[in-house]
C-alpha atoms as a PDB file:
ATOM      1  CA  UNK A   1      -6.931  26.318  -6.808  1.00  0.00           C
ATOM      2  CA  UNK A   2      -6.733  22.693  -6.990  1.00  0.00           C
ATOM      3  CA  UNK A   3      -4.686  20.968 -10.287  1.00  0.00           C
ATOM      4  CA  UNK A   4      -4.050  17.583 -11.091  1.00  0.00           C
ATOM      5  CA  UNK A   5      -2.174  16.529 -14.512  1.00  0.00           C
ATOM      6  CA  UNK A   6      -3.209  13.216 -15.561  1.00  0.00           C
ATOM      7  CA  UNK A   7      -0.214  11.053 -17.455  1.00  0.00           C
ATOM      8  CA  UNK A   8      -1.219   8.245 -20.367  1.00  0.00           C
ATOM      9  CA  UNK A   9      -0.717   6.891 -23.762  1.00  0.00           C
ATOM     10  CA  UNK A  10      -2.310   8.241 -26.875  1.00  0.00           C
ATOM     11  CA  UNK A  11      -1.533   7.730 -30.517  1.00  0.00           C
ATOM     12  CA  UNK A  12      -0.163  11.657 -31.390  1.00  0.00           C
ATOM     13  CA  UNK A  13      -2.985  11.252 -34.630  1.00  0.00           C
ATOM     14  CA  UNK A  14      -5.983  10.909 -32.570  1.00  0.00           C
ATOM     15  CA  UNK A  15      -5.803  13.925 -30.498  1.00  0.00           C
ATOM     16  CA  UNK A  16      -8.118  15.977 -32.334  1.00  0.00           C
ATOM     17  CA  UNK A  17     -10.650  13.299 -31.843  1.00  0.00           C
ATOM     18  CA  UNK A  18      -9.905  13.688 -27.806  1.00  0.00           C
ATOM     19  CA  UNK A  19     -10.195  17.309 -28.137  1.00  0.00           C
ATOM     20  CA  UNK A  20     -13.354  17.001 -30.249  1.00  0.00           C
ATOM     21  CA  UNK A  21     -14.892  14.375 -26.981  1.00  0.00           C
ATOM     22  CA  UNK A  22     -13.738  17.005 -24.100  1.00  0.00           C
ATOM     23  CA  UNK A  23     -14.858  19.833 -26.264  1.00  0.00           C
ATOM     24  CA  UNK A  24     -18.478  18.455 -26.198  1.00  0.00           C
ATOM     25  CA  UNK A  25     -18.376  17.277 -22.138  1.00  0.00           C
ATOM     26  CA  UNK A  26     -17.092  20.711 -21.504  1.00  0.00           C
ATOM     27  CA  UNK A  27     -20.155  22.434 -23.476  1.00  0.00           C
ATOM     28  CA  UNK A  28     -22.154  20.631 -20.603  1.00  0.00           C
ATOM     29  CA  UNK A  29     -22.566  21.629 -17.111  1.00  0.00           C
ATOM     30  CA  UNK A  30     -19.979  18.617 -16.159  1.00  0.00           C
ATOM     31  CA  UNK A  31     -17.005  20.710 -15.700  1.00  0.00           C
ATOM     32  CA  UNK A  32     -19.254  23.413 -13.266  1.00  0.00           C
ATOM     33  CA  UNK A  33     -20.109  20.353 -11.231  1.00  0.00           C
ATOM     34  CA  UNK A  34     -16.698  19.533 -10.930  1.00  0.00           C
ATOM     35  CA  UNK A  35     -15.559  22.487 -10.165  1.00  0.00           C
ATOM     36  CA  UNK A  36     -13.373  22.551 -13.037  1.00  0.00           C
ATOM     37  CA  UNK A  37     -11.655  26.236 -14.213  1.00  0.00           C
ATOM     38  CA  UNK A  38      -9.879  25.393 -16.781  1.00  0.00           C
ATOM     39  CA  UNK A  39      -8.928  22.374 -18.793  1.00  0.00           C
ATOM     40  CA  UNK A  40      -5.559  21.913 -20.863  1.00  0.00           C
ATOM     41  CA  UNK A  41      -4.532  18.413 -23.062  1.00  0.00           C
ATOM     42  CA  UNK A  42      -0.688  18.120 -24.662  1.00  0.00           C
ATOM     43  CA  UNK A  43       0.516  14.918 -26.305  1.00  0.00           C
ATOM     44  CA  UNK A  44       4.467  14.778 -26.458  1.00  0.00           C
ATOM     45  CA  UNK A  45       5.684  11.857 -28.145  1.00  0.00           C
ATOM     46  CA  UNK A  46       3.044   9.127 -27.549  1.00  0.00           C
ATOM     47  CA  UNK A  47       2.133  10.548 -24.081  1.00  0.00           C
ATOM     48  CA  UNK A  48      -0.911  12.200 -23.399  1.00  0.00           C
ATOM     49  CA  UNK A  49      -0.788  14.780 -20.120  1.00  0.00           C
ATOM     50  CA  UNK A  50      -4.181  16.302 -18.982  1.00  0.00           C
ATOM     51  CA  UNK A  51      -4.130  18.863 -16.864  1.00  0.00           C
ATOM     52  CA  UNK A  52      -7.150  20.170 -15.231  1.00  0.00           C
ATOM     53  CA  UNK A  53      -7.562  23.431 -12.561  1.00  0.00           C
ATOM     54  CA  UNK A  54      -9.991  22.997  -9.872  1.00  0.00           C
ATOM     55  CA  UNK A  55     -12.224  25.537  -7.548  1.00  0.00           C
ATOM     56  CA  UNK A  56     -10.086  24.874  -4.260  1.00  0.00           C
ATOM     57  CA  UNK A  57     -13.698  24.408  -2.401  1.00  0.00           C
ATOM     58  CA  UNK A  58     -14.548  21.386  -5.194  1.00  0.00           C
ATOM     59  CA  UNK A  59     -11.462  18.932  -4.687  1.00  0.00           C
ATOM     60  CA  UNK A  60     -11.872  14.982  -5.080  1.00  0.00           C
ATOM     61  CA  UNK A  61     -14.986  14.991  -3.203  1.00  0.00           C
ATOM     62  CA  UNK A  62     -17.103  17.037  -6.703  1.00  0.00           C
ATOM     63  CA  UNK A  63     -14.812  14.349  -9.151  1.00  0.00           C
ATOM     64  CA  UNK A  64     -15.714  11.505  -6.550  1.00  0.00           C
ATOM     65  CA  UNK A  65     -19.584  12.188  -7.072  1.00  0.00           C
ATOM     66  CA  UNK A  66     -19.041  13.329 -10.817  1.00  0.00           C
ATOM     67  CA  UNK A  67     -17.869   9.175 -11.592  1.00  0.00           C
ATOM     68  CA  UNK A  68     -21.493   8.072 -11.260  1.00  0.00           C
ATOM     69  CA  UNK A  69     -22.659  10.412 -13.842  1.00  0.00           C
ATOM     70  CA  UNK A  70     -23.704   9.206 -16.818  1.00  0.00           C
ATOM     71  CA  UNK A  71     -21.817  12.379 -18.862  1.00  0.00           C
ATOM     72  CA  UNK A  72     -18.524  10.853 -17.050  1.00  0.00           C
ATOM     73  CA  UNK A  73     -19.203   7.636 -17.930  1.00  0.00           C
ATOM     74  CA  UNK A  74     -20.177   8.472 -21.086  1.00  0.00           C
ATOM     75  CA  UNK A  75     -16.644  10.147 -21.695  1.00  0.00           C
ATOM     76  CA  UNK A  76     -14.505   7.947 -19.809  1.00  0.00           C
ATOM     77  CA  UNK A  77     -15.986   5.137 -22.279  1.00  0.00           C
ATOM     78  CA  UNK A  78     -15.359   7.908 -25.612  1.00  0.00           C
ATOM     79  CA  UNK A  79     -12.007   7.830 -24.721  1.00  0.00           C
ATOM     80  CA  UNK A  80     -11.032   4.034 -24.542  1.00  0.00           C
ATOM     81  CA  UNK A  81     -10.093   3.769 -28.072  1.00  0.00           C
ATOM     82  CA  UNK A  82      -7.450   7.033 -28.005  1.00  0.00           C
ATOM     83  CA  UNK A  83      -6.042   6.796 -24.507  1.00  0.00           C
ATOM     84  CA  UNK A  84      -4.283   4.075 -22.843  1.00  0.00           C
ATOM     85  CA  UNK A  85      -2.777   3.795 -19.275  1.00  0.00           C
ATOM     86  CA  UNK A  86       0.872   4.951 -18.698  1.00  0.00           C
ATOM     87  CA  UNK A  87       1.355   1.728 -16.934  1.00  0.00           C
ATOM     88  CA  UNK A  88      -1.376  -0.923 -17.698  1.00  0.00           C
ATOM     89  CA  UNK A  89      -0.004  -2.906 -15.411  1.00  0.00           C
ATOM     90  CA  UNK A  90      -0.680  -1.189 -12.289  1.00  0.00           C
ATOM     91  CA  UNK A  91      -3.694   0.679 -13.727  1.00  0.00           C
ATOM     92  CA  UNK A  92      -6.504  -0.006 -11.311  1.00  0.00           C
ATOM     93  CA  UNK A  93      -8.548   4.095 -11.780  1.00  0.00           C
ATOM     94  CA  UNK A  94      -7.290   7.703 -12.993  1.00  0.00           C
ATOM     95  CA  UNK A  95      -5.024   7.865  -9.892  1.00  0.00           C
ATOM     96  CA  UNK A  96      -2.795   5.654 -10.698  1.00  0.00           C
ATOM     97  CA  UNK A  97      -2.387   8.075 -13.502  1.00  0.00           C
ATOM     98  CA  UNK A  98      -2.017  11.009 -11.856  1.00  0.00           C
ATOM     99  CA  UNK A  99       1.265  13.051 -11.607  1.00  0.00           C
ATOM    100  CA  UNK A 100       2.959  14.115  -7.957  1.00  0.00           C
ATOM    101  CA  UNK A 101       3.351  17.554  -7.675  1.00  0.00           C
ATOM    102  CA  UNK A 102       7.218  18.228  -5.725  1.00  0.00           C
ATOM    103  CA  UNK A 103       7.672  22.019  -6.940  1.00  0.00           C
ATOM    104  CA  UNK A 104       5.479  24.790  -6.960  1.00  0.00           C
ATOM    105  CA  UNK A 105       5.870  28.661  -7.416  1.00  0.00           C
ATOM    106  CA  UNK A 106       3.533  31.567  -8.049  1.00  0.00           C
ATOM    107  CA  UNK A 107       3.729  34.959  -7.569  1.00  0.00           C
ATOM    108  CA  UNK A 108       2.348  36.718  -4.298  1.00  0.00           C
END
């Protein structure tokens, strides 16, 4: 399995309206494309983190061709209003958002 955990800004009121936007994308056959297993959003003081588990066989190359889909685009767009980059400075696309991994453990 393949995770990433996205890091941005987000107003701590508006995250039912976030889960409300990824509740409806995920109801679509988006997150199969994707290869997406499971999806998980926390906000801890003003800081959204999105963490999302991926088929190991999908990787960037599914989220790569997922970006020209309108349902992407359509979400990516939903989302404007509620979250804002980490860094908008050196924002340029979602990885610059993305978190580096430097532990991991699970059991054998």
């Amino acid at each position: 399995m393949h995770s990433t955990l996205i890091v941005a800004r987000m107003d701590p009121a508006a995250g039912q309206d976030v889960a409300a936007l990824f509740e409806k994308f995920d109801a679509t056959d988006m997150p199969h494309l994707m290869g997406t297993r499971r999806r998980e959003l926390f906000s801890y003081r003003g800081l959204y983190f999105h963490l999302q588990d991926f088929d190991e066989n999908h990787g960037g190359e599914a989220i790569q061709q997922a970006r020209t889909m309108p349902a992407f685009q359509r979400i990516s767009e939903d989302l404007k209003p509620f979250i804002g980059a980490y860094d908008p400075d050196t924002w340029r696309s979602p990885a610059d958002a993305m978190a580096s991994r430097f532990y991991h453990w699970s059991p054998r």
